[in-house]
PDB file of N, CA and C in Angstrom:
ATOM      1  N   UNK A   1     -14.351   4.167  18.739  1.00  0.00           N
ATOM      2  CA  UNK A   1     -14.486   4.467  20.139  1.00  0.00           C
ATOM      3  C   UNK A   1     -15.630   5.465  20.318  1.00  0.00           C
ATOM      4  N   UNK A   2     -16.437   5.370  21.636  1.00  0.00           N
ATOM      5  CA  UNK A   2     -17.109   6.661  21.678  1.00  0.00           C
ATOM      6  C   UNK A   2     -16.641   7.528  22.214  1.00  0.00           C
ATOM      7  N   UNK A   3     -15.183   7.912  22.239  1.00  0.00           N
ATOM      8  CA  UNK A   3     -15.070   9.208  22.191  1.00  0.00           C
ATOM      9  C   UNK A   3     -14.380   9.676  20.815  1.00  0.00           C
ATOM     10  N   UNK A   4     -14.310   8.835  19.813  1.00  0.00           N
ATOM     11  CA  UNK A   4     -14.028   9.243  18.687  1.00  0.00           C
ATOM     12  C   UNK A   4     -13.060   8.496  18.105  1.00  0.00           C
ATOM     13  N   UNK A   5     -11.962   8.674  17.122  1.00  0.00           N
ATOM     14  CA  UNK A   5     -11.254   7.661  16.847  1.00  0.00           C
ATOM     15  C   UNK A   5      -9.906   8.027  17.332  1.00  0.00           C
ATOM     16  N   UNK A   6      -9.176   6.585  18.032  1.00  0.00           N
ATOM     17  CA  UNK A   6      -7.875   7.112  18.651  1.00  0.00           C
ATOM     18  C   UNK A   6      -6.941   6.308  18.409  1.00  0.00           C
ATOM     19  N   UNK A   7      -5.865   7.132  17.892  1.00  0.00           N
ATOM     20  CA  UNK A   7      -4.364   6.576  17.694  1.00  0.00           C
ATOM     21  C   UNK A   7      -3.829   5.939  18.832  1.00  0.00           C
ATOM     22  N   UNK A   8      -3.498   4.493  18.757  1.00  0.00           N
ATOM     23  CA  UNK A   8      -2.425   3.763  19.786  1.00  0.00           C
ATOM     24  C   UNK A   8      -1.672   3.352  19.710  1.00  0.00           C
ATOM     25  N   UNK A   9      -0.726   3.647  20.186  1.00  0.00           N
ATOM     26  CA  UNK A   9       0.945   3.154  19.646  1.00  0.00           C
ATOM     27  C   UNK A   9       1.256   2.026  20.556  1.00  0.00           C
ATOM     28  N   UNK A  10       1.376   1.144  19.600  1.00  0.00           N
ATOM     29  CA  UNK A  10       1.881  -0.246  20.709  1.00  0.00           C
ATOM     30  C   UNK A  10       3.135  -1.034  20.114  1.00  0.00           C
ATOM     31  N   UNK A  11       3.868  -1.102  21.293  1.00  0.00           N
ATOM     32  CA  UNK A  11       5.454  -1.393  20.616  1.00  0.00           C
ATOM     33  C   UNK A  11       5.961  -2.519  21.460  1.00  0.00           C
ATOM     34  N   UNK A  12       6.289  -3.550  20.792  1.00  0.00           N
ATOM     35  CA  UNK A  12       6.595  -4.902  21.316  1.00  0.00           C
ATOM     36  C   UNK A  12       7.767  -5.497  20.997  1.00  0.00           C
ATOM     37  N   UNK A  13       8.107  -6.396  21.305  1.00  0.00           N
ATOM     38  CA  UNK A  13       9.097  -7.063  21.191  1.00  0.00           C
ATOM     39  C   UNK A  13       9.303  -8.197  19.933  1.00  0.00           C
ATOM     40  N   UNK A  14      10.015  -7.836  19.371  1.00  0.00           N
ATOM     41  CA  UNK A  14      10.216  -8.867  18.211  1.00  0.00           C
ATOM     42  C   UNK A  14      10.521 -10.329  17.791  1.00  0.00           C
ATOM     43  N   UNK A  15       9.139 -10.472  18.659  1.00  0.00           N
ATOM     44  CA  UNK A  15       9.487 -12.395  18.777  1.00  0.00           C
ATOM     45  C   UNK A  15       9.178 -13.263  18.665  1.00  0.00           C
ATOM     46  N   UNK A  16       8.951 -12.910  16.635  1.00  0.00           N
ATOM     47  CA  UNK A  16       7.902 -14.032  16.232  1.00  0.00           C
ATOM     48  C   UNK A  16       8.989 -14.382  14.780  1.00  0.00           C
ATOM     49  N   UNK A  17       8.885 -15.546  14.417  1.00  0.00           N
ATOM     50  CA  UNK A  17       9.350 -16.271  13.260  1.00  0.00           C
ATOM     51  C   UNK A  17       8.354 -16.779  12.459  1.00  0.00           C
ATOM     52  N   UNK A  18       8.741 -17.402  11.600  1.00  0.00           N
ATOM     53  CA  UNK A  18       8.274 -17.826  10.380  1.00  0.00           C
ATOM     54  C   UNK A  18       6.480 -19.267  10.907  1.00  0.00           C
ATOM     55  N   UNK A  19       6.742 -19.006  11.823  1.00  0.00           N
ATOM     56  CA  UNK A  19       5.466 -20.315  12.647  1.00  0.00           C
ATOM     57  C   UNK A  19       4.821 -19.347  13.827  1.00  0.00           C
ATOM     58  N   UNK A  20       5.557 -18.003  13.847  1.00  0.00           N
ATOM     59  CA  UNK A  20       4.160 -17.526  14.994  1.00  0.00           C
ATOM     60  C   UNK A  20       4.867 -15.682  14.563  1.00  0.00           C
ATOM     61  N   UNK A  21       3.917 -15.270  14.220  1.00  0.00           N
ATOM     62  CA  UNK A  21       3.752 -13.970  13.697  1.00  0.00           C
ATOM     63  C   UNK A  21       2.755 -13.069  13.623  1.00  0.00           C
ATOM     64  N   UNK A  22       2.214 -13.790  14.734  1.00  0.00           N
ATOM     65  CA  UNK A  22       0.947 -13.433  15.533  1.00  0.00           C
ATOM     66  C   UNK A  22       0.880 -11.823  16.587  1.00  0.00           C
ATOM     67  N   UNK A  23       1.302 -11.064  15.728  1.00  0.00           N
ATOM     68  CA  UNK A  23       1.193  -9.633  16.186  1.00  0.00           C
ATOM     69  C   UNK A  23       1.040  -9.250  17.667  1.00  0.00           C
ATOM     70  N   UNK A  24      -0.504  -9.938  17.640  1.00  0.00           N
ATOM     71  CA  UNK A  24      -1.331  -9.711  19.240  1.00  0.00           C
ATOM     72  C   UNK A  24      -0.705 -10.118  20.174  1.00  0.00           C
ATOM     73  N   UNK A  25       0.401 -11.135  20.054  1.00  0.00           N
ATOM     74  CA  UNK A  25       0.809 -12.119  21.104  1.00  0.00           C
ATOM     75  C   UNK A  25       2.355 -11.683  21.221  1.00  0.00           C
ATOM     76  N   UNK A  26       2.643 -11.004  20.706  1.00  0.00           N
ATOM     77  CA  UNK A  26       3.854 -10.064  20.654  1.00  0.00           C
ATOM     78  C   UNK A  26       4.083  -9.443  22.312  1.00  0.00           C
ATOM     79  N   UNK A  27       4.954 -10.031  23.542  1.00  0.00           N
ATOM     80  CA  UNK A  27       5.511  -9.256  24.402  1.00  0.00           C
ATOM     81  C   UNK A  27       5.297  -8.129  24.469  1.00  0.00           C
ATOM     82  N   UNK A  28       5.103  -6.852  25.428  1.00  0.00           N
ATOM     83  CA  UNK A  28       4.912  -5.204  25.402  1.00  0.00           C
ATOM     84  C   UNK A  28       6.773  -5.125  25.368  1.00  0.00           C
ATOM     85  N   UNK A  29       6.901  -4.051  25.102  1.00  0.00           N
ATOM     86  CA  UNK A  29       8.437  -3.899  25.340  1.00  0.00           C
ATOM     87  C   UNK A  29       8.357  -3.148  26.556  1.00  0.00           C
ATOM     88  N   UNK A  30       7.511  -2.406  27.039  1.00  0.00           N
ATOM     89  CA  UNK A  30       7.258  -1.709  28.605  1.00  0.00           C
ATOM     90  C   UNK A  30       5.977  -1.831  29.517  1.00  0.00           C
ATOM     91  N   UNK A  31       5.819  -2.647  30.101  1.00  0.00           N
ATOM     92  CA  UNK A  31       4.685  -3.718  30.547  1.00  0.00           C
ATOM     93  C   UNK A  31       3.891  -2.548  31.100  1.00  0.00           C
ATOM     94  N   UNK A  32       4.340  -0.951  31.120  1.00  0.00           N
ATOM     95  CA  UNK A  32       3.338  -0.131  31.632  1.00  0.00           C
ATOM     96  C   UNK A  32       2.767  -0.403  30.910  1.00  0.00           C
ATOM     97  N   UNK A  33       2.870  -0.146  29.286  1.00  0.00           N
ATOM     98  CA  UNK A  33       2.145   0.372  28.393  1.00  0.00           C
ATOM     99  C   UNK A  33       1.475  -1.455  27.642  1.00  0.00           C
ATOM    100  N   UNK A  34       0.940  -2.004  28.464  1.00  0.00           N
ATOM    101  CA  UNK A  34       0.426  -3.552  27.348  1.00  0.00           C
ATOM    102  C   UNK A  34      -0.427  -3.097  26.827  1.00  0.00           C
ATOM    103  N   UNK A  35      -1.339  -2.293  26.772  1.00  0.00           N
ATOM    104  CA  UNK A  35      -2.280  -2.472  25.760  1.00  0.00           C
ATOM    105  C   UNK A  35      -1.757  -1.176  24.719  1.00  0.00           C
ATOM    106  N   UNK A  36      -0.980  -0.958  24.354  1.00  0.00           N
ATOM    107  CA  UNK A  36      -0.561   0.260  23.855  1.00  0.00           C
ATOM    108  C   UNK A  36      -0.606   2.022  24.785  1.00  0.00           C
ATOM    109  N   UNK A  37      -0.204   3.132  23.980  1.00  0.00           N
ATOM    110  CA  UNK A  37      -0.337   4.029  24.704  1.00  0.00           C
ATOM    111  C   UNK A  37      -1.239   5.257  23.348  1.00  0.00           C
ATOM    112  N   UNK A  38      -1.808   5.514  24.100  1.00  0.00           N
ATOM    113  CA  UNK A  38      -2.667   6.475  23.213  1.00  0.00           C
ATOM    114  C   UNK A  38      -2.306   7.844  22.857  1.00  0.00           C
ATOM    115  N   UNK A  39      -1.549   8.504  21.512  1.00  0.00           N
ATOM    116  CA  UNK A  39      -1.347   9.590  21.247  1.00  0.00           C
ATOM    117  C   UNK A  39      -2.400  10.324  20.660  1.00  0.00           C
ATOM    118  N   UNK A  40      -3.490  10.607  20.454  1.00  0.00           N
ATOM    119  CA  UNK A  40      -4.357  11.249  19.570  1.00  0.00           C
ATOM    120  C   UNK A  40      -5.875  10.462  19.685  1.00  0.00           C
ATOM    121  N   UNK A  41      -6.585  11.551  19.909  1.00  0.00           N
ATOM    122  CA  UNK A  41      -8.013  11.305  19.785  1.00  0.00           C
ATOM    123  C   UNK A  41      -8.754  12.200  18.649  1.00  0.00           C
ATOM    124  N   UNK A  42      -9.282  11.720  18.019  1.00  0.00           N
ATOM    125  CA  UNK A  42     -10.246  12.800  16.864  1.00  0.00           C
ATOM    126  C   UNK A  42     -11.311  12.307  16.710  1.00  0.00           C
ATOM    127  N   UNK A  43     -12.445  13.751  16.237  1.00  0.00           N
ATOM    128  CA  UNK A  43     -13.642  13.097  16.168  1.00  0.00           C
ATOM    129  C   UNK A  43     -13.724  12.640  14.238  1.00  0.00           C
ATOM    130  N   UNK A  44     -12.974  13.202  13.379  1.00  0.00           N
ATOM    131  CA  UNK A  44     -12.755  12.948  12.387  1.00  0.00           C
ATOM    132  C   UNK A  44     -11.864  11.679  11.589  1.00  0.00           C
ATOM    133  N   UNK A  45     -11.806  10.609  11.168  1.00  0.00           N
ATOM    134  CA  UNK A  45     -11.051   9.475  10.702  1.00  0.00           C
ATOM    135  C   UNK A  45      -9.008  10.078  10.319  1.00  0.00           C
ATOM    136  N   UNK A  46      -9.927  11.185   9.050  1.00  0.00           N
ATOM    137  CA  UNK A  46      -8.999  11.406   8.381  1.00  0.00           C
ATOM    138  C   UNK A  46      -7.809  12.623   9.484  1.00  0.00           C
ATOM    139  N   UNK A  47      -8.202  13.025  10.456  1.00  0.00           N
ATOM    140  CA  UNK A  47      -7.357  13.822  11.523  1.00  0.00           C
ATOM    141  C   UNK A  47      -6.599  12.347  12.215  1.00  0.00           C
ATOM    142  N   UNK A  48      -7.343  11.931  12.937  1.00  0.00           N
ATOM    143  CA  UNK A  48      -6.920  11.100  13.260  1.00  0.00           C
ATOM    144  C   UNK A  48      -5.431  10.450  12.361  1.00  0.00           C
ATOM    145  N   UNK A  49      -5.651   9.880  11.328  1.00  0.00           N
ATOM    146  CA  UNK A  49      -4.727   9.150  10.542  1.00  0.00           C
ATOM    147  C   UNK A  49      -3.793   9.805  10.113  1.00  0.00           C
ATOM    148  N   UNK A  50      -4.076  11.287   9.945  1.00  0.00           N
ATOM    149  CA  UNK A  50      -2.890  12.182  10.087  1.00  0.00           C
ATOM    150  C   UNK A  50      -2.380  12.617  11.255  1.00  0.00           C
ATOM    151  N   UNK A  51      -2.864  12.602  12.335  1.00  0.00           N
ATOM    152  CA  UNK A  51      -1.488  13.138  13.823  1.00  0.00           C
ATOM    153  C   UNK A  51      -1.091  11.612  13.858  1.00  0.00           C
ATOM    154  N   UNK A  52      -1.461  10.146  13.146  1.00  0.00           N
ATOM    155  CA  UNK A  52      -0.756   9.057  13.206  1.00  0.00           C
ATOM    156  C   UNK A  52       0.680   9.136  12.610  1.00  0.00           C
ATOM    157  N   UNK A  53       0.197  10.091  11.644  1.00  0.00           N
ATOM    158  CA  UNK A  53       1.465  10.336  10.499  1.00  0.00           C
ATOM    159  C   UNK A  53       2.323  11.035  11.417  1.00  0.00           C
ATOM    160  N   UNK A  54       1.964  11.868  11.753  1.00  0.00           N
ATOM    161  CA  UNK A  54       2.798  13.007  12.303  1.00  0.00           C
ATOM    162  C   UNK A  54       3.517  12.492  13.511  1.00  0.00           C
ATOM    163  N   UNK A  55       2.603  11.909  14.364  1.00  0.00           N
ATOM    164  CA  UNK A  55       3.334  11.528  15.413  1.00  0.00           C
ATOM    165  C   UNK A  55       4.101  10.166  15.876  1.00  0.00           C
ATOM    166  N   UNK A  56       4.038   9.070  14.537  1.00  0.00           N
ATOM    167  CA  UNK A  56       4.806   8.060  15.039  1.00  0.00           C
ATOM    168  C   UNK A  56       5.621   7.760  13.253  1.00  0.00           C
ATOM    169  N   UNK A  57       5.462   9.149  12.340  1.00  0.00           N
ATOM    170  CA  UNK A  57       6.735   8.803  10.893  1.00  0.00           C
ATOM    171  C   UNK A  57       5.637   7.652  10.005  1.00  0.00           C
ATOM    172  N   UNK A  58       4.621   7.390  10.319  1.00  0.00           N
ATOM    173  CA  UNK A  58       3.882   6.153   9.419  1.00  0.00           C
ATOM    174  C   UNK A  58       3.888   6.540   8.303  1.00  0.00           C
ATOM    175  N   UNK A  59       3.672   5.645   7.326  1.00  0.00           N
ATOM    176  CA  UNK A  59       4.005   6.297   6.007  1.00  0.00           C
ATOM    177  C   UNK A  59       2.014   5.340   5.513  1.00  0.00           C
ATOM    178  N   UNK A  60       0.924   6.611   5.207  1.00  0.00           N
ATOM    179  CA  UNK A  60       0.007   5.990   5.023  1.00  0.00           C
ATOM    180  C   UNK A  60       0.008   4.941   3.626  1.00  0.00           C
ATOM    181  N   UNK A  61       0.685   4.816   2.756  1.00  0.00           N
ATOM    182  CA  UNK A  61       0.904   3.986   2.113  1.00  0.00           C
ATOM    183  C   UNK A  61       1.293   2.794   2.287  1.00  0.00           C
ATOM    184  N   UNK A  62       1.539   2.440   3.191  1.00  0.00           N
ATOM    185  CA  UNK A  62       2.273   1.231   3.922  1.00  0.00           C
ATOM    186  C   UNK A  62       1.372   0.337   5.390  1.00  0.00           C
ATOM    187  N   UNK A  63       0.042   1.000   5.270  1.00  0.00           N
ATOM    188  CA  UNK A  63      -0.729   1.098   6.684  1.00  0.00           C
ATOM    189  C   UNK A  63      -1.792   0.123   6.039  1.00  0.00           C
ATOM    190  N   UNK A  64      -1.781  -1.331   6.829  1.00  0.00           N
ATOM    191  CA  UNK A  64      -2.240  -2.404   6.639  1.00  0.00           C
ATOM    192  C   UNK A  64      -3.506  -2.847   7.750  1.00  0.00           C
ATOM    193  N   UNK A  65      -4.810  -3.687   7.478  1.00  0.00           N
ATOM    194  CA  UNK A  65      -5.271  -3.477   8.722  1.00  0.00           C
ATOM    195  C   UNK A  65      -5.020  -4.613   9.736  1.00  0.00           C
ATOM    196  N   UNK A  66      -5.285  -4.839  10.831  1.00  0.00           N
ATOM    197  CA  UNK A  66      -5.182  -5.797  11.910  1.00  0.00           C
ATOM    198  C   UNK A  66      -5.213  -7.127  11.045  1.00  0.00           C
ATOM    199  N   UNK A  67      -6.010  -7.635  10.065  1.00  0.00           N
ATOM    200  CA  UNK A  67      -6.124  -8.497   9.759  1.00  0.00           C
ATOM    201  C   UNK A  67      -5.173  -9.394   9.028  1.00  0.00           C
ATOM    202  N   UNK A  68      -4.285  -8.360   8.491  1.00  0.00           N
ATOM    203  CA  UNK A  68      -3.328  -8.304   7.433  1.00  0.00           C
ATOM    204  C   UNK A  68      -1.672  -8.276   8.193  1.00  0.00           C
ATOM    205  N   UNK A  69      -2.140  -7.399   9.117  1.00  0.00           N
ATOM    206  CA  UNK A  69      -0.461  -7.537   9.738  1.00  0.00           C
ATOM    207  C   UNK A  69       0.490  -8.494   9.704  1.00  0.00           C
ATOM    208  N   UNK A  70      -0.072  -9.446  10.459  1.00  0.00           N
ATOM    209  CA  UNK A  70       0.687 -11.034  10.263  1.00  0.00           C
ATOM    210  C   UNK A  70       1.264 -11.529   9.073  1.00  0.00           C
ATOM    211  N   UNK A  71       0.794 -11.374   7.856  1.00  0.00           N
ATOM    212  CA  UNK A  71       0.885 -11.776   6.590  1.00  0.00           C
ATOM    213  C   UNK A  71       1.953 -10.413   6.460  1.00  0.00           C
ATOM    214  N   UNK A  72       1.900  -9.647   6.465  1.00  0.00           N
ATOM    215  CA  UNK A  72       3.160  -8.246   6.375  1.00  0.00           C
ATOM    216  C   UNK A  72       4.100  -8.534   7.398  1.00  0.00           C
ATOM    217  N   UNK A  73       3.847  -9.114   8.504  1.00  0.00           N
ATOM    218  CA  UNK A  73       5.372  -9.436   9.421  1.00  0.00           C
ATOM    219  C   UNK A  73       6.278 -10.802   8.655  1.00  0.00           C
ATOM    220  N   UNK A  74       4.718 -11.152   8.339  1.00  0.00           N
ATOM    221  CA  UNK A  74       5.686 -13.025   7.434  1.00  0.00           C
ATOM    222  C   UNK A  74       6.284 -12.552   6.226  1.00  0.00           C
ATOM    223  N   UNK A  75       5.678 -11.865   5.804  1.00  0.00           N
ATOM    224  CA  UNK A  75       6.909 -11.140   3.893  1.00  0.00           C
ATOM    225  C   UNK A  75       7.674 -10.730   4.685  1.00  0.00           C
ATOM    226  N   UNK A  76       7.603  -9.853   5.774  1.00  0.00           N
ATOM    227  CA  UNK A  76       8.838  -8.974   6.106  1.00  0.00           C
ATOM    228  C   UNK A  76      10.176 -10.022   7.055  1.00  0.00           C
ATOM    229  N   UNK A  77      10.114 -10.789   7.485  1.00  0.00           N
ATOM    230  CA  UNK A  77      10.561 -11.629   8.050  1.00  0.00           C
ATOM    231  C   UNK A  77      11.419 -12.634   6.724  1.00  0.00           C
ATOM    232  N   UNK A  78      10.474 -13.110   5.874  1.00  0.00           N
ATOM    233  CA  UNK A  78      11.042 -14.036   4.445  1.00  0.00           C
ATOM    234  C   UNK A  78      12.281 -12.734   3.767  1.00  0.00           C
ATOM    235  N   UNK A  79      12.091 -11.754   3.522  1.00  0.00           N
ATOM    236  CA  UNK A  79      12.749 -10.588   2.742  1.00  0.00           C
ATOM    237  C   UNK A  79      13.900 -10.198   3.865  1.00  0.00           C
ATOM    238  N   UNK A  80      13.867 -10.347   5.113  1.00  0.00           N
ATOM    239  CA  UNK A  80      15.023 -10.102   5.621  1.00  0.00           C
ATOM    240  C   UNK A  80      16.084 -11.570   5.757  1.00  0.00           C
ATOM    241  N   UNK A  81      15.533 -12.917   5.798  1.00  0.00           N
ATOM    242  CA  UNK A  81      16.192 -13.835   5.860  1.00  0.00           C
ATOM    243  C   UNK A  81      17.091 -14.224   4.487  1.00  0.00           C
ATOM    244  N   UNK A  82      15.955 -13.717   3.267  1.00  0.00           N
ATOM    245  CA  UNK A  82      16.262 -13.684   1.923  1.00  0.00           C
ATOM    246  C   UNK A  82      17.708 -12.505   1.775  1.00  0.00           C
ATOM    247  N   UNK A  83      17.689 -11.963   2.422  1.00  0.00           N
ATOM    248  CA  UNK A  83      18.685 -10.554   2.033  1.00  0.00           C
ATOM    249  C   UNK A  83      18.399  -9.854   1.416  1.00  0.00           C
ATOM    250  N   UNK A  84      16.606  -9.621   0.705  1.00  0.00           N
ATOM    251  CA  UNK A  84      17.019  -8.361  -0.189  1.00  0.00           C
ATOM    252  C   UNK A  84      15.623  -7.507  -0.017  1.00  0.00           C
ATOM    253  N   UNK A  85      16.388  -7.516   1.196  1.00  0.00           N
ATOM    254  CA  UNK A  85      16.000  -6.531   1.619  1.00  0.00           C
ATOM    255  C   UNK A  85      16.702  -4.980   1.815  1.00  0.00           C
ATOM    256  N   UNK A  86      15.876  -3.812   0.884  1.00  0.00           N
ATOM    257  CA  UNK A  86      16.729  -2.116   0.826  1.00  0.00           C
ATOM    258  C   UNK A  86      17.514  -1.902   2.200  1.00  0.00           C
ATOM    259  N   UNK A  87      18.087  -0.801   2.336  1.00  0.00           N
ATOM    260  CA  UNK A  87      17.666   0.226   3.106  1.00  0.00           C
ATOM    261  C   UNK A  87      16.852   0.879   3.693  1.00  0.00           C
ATOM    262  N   UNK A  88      15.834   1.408   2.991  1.00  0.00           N
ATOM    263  CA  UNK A  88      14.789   1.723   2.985  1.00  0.00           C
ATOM    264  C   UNK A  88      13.414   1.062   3.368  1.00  0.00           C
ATOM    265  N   UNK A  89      13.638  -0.108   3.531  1.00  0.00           N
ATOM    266  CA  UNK A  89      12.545  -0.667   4.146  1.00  0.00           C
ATOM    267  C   UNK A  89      12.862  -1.411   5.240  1.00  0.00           C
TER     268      UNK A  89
END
């Protein structure tokens, strides 16, 4: 962005299966907020990716990019139908 890099939290509705897991196309869960809602602006990457941490629990080890999501909702989707899926995840 040109005003620097900014955290957006976008939270949708869970309503994709094994044939559409298409992230983008994911329902808003609060139609104020469709394009997400913005917690954090920094002019630094690495600030940024930390008030991400801080402010929505992300665990940067687990932080996949746009491209990849879909393919992480489809494992995560197979691993919950499968059952073995932790606690913890």
């Amino acid at each position: 962005m040109k005003r620097g890099y900014e955290v957006t939290l976008h939270v949708v509705e869970d309503a994709g299966s094994e044939t559409f897991c298409d992230l983008l196309e994911f329902p808003p869960l609060d139609p104020d907020h469709e394009f997400g809602r913005t917690l954090a602006v920094a002019d630094d990457a690495a600030v940024a990716m930390a008030e991400a941490e801080c402010r929505t629990g992300a665990a940067r080890h687990r932080w996949v990019n746009a491209g990849m999501a879909g393919d992480e909702y489809l494992d995560y989707l197979r691993e919950r139908r499968s059952g073995s899926m932790t606690a913890q995840e």
